[in-house]
PDB file of N, CA and C in Angstrom:
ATOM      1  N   UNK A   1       7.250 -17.578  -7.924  1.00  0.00           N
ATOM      2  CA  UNK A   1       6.956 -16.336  -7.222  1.00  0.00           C
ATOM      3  C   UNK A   1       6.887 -15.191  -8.231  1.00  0.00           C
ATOM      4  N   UNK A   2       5.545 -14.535  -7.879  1.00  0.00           N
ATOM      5  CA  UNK A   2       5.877 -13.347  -8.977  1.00  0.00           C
ATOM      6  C   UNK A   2       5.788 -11.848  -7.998  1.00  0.00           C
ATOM      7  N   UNK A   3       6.412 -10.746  -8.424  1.00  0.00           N
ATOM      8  CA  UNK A   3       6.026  -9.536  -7.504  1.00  0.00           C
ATOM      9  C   UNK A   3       4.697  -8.650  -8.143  1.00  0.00           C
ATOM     10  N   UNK A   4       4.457  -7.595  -7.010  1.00  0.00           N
ATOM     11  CA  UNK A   4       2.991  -7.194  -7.146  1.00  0.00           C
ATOM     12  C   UNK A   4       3.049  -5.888  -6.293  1.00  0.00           C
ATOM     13  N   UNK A   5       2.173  -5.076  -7.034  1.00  0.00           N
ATOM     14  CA  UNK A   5       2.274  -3.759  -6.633  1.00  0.00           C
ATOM     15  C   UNK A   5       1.308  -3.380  -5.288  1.00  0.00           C
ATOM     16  N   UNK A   6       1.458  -2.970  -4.231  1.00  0.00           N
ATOM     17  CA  UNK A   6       0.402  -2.737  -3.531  1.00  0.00           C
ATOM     18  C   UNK A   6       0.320  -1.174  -3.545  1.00  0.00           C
ATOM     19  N   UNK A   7      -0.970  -0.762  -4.666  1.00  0.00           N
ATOM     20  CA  UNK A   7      -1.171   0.595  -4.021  1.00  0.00           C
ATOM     21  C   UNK A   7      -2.089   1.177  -3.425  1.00  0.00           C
ATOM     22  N   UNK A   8      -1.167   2.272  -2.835  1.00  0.00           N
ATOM     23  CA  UNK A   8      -2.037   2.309  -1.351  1.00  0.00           C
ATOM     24  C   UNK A   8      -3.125   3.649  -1.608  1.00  0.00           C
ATOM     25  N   UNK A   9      -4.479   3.576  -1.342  1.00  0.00           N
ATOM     26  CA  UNK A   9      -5.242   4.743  -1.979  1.00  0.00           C
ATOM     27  C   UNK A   9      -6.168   5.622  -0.651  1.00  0.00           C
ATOM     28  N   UNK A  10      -6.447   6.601  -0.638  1.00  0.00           N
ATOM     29  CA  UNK A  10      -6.739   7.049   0.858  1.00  0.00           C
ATOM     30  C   UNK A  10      -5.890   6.970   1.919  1.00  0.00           C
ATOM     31  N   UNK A  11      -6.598   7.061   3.030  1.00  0.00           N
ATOM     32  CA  UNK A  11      -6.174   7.107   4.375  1.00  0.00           C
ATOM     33  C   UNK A  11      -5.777   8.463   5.055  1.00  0.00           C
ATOM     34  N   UNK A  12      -6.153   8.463   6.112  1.00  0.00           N
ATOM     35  CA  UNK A  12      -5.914   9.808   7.162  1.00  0.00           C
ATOM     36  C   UNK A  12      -4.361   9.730   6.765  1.00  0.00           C
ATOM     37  N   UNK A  13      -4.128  11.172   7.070  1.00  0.00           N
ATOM     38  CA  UNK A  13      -2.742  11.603   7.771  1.00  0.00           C
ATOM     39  C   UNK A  13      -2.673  11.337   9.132  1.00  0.00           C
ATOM     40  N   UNK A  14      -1.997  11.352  10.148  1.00  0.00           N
ATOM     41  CA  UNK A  14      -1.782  11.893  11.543  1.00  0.00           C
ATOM     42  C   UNK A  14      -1.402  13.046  11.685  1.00  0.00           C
ATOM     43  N   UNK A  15      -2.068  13.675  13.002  1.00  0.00           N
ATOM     44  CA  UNK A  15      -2.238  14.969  13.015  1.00  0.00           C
ATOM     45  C   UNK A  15      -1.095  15.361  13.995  1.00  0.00           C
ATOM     46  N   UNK A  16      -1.034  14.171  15.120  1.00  0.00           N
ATOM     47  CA  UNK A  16      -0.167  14.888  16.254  1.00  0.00           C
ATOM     48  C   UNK A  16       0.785  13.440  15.876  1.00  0.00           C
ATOM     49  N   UNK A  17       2.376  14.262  17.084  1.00  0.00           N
ATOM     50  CA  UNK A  17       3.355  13.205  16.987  1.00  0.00           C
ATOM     51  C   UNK A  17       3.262  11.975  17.200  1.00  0.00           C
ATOM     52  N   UNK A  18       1.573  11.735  18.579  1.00  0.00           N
ATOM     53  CA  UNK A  18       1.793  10.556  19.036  1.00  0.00           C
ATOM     54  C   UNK A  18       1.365   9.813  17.886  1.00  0.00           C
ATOM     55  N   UNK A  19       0.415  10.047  17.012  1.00  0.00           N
ATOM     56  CA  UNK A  19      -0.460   9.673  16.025  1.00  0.00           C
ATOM     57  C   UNK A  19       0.321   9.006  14.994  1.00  0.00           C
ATOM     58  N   UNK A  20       1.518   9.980  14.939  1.00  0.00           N
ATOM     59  CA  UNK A  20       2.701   9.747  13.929  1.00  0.00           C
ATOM     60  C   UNK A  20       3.393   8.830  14.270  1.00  0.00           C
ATOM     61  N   UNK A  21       3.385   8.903  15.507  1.00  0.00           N
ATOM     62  CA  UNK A  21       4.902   7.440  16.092  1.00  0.00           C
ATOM     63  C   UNK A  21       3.620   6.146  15.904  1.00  0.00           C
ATOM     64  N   UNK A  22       2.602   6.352  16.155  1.00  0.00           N
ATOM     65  CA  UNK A  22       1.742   5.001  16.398  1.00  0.00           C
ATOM     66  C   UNK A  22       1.231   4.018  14.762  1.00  0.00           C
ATOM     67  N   UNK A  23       1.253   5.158  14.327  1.00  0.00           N
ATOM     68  CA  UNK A  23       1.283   4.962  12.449  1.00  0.00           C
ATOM     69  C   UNK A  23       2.554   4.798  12.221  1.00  0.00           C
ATOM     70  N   UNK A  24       3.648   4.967  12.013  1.00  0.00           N
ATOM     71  CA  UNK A  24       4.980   4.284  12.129  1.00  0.00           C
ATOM     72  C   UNK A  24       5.186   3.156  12.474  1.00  0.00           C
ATOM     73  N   UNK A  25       4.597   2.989  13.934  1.00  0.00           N
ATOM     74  CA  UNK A  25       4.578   1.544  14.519  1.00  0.00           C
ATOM     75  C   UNK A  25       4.313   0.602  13.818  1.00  0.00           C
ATOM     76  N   UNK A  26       2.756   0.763  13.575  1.00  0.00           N
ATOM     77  CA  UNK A  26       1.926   0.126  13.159  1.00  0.00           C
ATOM     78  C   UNK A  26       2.215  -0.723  11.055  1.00  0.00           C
ATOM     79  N   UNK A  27       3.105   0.610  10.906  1.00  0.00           N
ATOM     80  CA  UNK A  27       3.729   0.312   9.647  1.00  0.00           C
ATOM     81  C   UNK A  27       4.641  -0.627   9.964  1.00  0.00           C
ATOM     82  N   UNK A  28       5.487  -0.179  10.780  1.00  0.00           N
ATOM     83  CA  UNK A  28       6.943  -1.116  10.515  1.00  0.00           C
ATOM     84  C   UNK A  28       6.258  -2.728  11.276  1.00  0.00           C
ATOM     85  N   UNK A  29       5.343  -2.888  12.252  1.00  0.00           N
ATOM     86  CA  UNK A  29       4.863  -3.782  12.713  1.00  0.00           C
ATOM     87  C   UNK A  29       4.563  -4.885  11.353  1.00  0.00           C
ATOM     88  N   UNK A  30       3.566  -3.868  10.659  1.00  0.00           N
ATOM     89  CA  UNK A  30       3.039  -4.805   9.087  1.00  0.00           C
ATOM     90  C   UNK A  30       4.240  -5.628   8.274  1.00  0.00           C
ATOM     91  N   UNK A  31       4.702  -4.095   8.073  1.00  0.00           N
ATOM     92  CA  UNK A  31       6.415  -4.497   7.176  1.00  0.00           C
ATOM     93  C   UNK A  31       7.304  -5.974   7.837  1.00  0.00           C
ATOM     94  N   UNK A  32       7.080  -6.330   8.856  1.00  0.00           N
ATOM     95  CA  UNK A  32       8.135  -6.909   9.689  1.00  0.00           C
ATOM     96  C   UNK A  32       7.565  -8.137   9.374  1.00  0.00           C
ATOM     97  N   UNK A  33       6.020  -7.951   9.814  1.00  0.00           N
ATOM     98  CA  UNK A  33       5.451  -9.269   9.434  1.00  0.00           C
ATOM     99  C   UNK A  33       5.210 -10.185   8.194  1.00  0.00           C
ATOM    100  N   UNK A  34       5.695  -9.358   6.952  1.00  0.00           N
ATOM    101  CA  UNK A  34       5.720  -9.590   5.609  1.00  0.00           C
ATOM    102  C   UNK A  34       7.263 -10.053   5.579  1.00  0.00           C
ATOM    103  N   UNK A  35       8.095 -10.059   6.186  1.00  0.00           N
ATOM    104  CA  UNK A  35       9.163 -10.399   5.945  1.00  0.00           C
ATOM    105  C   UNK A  35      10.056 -10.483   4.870  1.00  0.00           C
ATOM    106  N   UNK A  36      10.278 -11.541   4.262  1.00  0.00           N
ATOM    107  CA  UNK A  36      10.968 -11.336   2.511  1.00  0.00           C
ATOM    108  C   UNK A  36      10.051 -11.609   1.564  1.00  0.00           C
ATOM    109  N   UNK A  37       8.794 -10.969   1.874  1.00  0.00           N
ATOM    110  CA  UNK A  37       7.894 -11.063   1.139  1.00  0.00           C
ATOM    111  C   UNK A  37       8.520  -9.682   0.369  1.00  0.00           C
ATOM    112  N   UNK A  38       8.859  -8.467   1.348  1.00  0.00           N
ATOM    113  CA  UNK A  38       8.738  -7.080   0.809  1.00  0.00           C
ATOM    114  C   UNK A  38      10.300  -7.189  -0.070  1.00  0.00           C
ATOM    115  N   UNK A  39       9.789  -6.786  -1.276  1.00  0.00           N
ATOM    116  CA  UNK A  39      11.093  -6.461  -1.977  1.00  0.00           C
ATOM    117  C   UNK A  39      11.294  -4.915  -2.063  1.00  0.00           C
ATOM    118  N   UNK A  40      10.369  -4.084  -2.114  1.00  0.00           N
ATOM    119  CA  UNK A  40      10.827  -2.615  -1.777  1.00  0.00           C
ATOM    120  C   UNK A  40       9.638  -1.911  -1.386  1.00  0.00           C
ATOM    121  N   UNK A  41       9.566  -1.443  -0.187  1.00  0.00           N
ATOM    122  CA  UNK A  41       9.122  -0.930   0.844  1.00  0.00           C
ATOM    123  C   UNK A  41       8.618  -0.115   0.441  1.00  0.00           C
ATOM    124  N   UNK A  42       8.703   0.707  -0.763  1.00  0.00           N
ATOM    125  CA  UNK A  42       8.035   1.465  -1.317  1.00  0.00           C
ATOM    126  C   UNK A  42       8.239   3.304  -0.420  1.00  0.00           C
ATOM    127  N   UNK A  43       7.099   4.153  -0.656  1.00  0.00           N
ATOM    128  CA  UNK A  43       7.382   5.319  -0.399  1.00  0.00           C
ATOM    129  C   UNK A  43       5.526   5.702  -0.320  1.00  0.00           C
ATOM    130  N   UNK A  44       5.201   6.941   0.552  1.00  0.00           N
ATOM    131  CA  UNK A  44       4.262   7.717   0.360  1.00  0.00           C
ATOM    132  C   UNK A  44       4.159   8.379  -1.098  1.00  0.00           C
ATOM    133  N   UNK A  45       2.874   8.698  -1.881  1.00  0.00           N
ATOM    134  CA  UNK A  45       2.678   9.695  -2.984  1.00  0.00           C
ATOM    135  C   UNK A  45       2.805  11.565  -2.370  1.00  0.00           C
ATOM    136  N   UNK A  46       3.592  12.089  -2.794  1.00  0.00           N
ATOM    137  CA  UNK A  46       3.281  13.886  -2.955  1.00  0.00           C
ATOM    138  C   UNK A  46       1.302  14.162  -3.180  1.00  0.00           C
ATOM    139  N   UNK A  47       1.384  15.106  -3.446  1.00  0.00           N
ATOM    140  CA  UNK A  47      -0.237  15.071  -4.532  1.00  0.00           C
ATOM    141  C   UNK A  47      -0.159  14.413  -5.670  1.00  0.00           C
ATOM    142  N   UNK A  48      -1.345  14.021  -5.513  1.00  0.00           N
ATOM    143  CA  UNK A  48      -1.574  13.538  -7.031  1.00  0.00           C
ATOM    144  C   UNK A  48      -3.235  13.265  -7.459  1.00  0.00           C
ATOM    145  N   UNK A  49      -3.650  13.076  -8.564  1.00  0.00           N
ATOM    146  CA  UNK A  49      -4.949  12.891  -8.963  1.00  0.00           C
ATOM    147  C   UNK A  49      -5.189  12.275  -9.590  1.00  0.00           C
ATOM    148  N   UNK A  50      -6.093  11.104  -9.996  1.00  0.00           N
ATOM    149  CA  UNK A  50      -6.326  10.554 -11.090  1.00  0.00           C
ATOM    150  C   UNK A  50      -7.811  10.682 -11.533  1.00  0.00           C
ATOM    151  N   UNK A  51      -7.964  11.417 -12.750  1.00  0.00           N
ATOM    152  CA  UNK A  51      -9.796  11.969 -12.925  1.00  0.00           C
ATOM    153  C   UNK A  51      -9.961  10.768 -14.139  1.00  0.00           C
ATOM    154  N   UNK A  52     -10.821  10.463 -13.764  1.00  0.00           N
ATOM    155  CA  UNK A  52     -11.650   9.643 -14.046  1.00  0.00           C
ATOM    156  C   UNK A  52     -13.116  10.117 -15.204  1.00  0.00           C
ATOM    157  N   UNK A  53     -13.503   9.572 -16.056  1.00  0.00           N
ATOM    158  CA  UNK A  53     -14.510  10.185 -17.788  1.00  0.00           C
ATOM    159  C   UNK A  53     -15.549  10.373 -16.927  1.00  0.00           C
ATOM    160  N   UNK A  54     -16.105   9.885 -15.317  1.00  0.00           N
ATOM    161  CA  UNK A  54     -17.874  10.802 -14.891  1.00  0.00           C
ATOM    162  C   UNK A  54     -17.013  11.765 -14.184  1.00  0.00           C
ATOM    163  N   UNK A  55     -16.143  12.489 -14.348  1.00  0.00           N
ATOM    164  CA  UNK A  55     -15.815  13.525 -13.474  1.00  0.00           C
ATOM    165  C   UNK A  55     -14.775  13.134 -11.863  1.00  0.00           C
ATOM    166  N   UNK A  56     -15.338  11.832 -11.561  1.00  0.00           N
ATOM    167  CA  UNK A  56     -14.921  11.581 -10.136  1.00  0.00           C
ATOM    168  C   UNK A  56     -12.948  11.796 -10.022  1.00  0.00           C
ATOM    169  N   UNK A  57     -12.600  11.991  -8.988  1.00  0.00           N
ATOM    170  CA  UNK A  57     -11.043  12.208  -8.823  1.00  0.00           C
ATOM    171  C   UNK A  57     -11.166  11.168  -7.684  1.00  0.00           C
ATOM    172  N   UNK A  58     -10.022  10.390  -7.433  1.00  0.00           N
ATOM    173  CA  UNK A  58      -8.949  10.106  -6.839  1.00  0.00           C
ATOM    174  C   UNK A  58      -7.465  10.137  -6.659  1.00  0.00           C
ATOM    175  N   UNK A  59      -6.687   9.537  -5.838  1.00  0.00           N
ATOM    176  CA  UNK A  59      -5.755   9.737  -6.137  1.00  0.00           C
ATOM    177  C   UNK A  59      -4.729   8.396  -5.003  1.00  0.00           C
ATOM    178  N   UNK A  60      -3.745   8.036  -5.793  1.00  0.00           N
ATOM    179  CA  UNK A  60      -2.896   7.127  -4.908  1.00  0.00           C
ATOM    180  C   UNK A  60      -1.963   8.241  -3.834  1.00  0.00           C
ATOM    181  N   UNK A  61      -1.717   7.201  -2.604  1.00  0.00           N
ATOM    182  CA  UNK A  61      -1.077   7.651  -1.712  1.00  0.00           C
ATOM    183  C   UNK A  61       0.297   7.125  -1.185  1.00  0.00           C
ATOM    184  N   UNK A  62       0.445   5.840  -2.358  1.00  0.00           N
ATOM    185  CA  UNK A  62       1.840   5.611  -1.827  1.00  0.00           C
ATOM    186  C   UNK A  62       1.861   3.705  -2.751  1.00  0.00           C
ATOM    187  N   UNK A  63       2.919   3.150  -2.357  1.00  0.00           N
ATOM    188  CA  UNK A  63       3.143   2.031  -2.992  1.00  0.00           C
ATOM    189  C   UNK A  63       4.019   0.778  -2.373  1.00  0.00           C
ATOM    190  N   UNK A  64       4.099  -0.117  -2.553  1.00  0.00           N
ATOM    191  CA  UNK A  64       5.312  -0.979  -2.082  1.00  0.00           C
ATOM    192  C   UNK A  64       4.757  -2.068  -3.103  1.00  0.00           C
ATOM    193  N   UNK A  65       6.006  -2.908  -3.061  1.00  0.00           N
ATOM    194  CA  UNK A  65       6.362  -4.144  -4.069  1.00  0.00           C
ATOM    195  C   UNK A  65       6.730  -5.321  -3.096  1.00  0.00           C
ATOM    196  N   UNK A  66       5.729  -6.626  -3.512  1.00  0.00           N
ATOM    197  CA  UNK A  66       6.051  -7.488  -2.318  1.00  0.00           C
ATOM    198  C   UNK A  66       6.122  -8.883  -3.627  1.00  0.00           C
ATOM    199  N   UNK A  67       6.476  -9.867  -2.963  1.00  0.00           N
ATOM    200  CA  UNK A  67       6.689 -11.226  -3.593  1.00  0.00           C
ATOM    201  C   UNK A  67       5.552 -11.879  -3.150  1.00  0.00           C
ATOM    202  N   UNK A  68       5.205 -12.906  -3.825  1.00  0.00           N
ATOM    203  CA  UNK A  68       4.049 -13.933  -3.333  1.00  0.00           C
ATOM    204  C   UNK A  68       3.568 -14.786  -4.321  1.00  0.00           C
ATOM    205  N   UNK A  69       3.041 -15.965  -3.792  1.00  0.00           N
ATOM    206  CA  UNK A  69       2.910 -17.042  -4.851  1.00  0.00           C
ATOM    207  C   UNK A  69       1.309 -16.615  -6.032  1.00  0.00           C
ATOM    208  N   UNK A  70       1.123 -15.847  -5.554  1.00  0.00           N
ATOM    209  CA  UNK A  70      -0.099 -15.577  -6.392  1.00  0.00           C
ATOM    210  C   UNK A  70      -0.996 -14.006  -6.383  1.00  0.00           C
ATOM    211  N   UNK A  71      -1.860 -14.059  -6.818  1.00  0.00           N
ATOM    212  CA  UNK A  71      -2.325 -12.874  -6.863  1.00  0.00           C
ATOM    213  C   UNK A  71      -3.171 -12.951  -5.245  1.00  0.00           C
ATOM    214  N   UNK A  72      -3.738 -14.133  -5.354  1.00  0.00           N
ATOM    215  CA  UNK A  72      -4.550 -14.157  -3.979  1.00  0.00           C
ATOM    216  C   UNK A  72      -3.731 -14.318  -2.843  1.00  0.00           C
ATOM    217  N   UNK A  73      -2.379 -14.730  -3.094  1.00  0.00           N
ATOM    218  CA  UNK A  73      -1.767 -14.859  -1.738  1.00  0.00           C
ATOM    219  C   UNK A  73      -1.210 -13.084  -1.665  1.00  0.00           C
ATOM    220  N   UNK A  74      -0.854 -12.255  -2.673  1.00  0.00           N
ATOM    221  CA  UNK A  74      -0.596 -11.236  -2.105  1.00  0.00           C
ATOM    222  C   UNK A  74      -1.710 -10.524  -1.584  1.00  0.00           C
ATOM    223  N   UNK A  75      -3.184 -10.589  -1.894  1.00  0.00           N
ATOM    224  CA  UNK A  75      -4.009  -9.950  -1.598  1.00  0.00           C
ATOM    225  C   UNK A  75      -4.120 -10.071  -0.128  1.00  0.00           C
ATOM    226  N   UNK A  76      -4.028 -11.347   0.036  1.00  0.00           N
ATOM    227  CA  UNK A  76      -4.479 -11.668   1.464  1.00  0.00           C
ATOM    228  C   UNK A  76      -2.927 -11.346   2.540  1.00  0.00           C
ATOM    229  N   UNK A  77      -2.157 -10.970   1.905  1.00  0.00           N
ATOM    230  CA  UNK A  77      -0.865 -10.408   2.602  1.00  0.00           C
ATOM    231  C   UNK A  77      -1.218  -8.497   2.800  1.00  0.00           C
ATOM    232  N   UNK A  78      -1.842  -8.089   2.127  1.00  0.00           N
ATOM    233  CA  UNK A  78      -2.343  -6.724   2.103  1.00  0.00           C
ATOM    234  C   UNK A  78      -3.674  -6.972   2.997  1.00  0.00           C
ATOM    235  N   UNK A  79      -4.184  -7.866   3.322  1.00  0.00           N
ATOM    236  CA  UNK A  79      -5.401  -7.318   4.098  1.00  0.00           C
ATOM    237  C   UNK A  79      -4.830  -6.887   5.726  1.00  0.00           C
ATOM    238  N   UNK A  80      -3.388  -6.608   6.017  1.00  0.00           N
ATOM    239  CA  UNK A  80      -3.067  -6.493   7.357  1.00  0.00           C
ATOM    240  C   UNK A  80      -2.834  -4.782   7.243  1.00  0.00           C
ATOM    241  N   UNK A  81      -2.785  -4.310   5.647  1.00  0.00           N
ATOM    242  CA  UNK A  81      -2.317  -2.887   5.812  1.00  0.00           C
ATOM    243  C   UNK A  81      -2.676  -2.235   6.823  1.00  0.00           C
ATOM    244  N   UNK A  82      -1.752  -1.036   7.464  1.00  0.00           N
ATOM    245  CA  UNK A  82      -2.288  -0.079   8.152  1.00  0.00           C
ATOM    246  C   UNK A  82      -3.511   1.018   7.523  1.00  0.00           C
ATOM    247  N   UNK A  83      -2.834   1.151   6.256  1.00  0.00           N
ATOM    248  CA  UNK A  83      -3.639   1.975   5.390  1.00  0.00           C
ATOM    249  C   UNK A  83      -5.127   1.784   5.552  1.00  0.00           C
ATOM    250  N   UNK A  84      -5.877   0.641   5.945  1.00  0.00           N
ATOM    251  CA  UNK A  84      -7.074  -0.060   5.933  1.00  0.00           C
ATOM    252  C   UNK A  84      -7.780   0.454   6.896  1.00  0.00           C
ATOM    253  N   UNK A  85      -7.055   0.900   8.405  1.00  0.00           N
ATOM    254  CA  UNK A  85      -7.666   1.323   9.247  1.00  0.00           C
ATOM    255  C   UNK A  85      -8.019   2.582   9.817  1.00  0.00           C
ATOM    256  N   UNK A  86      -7.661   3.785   8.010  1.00  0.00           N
ATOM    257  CA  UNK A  86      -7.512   5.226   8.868  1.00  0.00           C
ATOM    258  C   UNK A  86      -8.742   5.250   7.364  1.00  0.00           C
ATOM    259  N   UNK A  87      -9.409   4.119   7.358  1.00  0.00           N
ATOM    260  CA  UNK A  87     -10.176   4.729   5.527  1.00  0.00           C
ATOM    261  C   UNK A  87      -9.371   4.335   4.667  1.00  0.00           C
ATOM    262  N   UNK A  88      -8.414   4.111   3.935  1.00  0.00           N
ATOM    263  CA  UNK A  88      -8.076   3.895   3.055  1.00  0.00           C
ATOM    264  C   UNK A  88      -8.063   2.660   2.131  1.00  0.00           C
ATOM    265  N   UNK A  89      -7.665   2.297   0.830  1.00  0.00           N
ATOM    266  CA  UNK A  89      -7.571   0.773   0.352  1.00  0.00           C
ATOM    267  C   UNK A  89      -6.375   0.292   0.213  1.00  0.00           C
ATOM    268  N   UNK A  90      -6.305  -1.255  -0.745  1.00  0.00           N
ATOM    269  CA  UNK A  90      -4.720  -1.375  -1.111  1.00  0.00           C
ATOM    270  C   UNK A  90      -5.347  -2.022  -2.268  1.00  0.00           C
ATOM    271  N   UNK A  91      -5.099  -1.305  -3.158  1.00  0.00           N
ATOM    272  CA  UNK A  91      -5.260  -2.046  -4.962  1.00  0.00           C
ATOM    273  C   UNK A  91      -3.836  -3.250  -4.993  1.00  0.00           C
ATOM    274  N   UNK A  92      -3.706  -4.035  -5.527  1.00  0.00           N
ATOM    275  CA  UNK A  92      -2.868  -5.497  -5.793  1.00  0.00           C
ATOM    276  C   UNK A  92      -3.287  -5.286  -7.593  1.00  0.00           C
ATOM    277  N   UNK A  93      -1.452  -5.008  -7.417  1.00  0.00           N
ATOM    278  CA  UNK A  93      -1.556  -5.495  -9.167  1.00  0.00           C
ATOM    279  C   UNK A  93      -0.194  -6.204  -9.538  1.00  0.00           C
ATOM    280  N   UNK A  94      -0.251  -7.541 -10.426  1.00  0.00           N
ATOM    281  CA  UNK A  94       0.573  -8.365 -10.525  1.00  0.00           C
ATOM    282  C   UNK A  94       1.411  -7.628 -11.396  1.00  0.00           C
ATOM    283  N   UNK A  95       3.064  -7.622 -11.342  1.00  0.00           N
ATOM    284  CA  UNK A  95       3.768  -6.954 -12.330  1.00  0.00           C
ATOM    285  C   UNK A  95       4.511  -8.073 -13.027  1.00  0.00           C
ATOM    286  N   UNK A  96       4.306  -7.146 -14.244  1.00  0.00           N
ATOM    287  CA  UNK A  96       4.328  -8.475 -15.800  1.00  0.00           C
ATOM    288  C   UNK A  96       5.809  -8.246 -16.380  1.00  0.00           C
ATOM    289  N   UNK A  97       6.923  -9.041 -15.986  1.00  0.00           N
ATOM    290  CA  UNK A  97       8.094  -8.561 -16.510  1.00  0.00           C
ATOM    291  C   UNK A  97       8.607  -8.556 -18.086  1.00  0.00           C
ATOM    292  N   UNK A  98       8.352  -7.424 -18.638  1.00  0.00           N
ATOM    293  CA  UNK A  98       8.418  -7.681 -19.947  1.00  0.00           C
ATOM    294  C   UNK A  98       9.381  -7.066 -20.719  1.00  0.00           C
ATOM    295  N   UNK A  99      10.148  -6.156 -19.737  1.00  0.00           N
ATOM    296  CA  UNK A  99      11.204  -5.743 -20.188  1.00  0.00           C
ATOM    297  C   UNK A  99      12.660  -5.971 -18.959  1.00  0.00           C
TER     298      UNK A  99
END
């Protein structure tokens, strides 16, 4: 088993409470279903930017760390994100323990 970064890039905010409790839901629903896959649940990003040499900006919106036998099995554990369904992505990057 190795762990792997899921970061999370885009996605709406919610605007109203119900929006907020239903995106909550919908999070802890994901989270639950990953089970001891998730080793840390990670957090939303503040602002942030990442500019890019043609000018273009993005920026990450948040992160979590999950376990899985491979790169493709975590990928396909991220295709349930919530993040996926307000616009947003989930980049998968394998973390290399080297220290």
């Amino acid at each position: 088993m190795a762990n792997f970064v899921l970061a999370y890039k885009g996605g709406g905010m919610a605007e109203t409470d119900e929006e907020r409790e239903a995106a909550m839901q919908a999070w802890g629903a994901w989270f639950g279903g990953l089970g001891e896959a998730v080793v840390d649940a990670g957090n939303p990003f503040s602002a942030s930017k990442a500019v890019g040499g043609n000018g273009n900006t993005s920026g990450l919106t948040g992160y979590s760390i999950i376990s899985a036998d491979s790169l493709d099995g975590a990928s396909k554990l991220a295709e349930g994100c919530p993040v996926l369904t307000s616009g947003g992505s989930v980049e998968v990057y394998e973390i290399l323990p080297v220290m």
